[in-house]
Protein backbone atom coordinates (compact mmCIF):
# COMPACT_ATOMS: atom_id res chain seq x y z
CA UNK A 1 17.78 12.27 -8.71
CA UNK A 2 16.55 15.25 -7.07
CA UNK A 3 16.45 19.06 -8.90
CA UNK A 4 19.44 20.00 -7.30
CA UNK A 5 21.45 17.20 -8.31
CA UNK A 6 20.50 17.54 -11.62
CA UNK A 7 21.98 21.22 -11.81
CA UNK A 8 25.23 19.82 -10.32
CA UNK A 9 24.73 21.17 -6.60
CA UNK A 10 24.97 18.02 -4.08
CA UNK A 11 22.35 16.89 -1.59
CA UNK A 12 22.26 18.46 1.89
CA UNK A 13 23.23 14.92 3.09
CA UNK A 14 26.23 14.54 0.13
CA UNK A 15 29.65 14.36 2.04
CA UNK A 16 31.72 16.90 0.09
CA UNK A 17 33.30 19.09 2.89
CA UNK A 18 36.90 18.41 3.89
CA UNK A 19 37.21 18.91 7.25
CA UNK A 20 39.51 22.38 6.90
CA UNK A 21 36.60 23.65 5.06
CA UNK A 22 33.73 22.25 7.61
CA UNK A 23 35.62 24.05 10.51
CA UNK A 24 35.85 27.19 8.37
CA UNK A 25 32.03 26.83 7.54
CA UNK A 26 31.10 26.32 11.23
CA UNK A 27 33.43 28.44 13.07
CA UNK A 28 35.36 25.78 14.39
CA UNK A 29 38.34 24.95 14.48
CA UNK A 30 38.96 21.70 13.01
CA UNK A 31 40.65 19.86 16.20
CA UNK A 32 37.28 20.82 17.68
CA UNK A 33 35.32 19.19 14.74
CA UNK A 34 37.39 15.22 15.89
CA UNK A 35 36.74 15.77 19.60
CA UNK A 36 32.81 16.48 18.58
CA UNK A 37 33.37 13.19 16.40
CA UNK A 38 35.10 11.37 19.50
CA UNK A 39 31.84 12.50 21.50
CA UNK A 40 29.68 11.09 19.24
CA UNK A 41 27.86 14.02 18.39
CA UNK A 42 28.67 14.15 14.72
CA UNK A 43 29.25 11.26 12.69
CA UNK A 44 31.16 12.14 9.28
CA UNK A 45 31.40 10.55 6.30
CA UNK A 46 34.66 8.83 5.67
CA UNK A 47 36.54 8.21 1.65
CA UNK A 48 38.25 5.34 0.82
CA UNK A 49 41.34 6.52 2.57
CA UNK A 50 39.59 7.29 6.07
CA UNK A 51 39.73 10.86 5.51
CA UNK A 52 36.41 12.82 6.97
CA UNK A 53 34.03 14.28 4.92
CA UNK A 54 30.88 16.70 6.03
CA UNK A 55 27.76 17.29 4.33
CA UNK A 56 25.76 20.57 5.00
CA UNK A 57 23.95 19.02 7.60
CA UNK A 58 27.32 18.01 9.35
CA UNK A 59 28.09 21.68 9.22
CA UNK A 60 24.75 22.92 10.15
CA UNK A 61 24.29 20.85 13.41
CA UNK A 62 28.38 22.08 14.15
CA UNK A 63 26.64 25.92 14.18
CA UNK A 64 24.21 24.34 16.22
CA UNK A 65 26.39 22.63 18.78
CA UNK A 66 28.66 26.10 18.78
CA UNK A 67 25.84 28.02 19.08
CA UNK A 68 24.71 26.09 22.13
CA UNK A 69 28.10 25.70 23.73
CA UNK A 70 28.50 29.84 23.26
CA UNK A 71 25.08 30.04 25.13
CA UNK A 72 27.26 28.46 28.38
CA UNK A 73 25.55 24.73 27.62
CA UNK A 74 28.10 21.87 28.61
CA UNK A 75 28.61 19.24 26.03
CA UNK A 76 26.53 16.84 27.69
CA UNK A 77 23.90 19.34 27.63
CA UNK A 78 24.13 19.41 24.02
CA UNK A 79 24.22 16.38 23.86
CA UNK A 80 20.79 15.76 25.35
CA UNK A 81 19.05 19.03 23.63
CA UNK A 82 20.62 17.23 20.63
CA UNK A 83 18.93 13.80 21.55
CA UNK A 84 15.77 15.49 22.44
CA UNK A 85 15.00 17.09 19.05
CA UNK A 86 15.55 14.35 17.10
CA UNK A 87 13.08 12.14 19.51
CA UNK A 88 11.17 15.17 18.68
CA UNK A 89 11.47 14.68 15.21
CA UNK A 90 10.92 11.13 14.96
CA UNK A 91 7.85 11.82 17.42
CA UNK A 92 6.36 14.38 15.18
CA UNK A 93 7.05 12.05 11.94
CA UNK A 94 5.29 9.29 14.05
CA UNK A 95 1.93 11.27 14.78
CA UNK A 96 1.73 12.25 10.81
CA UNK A 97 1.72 8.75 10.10
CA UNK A 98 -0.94 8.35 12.66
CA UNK A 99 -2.74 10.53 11.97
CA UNK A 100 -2.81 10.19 7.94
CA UNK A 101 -3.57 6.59 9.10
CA UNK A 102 -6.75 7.24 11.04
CA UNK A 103 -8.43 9.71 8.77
CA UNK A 104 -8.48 6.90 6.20
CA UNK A 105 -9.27 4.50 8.09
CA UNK A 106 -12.12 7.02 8.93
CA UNK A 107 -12.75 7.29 5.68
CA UNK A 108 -13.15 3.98 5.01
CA UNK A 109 -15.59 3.47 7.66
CA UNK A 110 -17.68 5.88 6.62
CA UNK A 111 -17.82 4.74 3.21
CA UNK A 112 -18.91 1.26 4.20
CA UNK A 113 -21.65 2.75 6.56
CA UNK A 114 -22.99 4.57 3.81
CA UNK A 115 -22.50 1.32 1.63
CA UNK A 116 -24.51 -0.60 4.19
CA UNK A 117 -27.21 1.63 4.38
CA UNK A 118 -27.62 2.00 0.60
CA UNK A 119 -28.01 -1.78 0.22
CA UNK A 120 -30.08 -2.14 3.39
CA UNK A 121 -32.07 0.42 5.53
CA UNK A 122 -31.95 -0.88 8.80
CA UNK A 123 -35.24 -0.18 10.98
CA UNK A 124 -34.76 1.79 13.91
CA UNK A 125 -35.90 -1.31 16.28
CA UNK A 126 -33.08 -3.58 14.41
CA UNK A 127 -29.88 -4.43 15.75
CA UNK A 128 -27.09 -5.36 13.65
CA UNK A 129 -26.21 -8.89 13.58
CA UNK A 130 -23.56 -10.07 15.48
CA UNK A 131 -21.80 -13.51 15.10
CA UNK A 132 -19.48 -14.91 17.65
CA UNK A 133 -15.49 -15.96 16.12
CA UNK A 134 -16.09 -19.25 17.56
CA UNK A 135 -19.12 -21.72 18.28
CA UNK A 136 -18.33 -22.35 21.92
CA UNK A 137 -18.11 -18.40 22.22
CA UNK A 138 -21.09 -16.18 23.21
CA UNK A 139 -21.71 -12.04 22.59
CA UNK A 140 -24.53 -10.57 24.95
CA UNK A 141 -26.42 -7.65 23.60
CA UNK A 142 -28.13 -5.13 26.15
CA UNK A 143 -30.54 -3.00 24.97
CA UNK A 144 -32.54 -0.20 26.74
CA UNK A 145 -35.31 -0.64 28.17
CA UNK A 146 -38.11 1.52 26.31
């Protein structure tokens, strides 16, 4: 349970919102709010009975859409700017991972270098050992000519 939940105030993706008071929230009016459903470009939670239910997201990304639609974008436009930020999004998310991903495994690597020279100075005319996966397999090392 999050801090807010604990004081009684729901999560910004609780569905709590009827939809008179979504449209009044976003500006809209609430015909306006089932055609954007019909479109597919907001997805409402639904009780027991079928009735629609927005969370503050649902209500923030209705400001959005108005917002855009106000600025003279067509609803497919939205649609698309709508599409693009959350590849954006998921893009972004994706490169943290990534990137959180290669610093340890940086991180590792460097703490096995240093692990391998601790336990065994290599001279500077030594080349590491290399076995191949499989008998029948070769691995050709090249080395400079001094």
């Amino acid at each position: 349970m999050s801090g807010r939940e604990a004081f009684g105030a729901p999560s910004p993706d609780a569905a709590v919102f009827v939809i008179s008071v979504a449209a009044e929230l976003s500006g809209l009016h609430p015909q306006t709010l089932r055609t954007y459903e019909r479109m597919g470009l907001i997805t409402p939670g639904r009780t027991g009975g079928g009735g629609r239910r927005y969370s503050h997201r649902d209500v923030e990304l209705l400001r959005v859409i108005s917002d855009l639609t106000s600025a003279g974008i067509g609803i497919e436009g939205v649609r698309r700017i709508l599409e693009l930020e959350h590849r954006v999004a998921a893009l972004t998310a994706r490169n943290a991972e990534l990137q959180s991903e290669l610093a340890a495994t940086r991180e590792a690597l460097a703490q096995a270098t240093a692990a391998r020279r601790a336990a065994a100075p290599a001279s500077p005319n030594r080349l590491p050992v290399l076995r191949a996966p499989d008998p029948g397999q070769s691995v050709v090392v090249w080395r400079r000519p001094r």
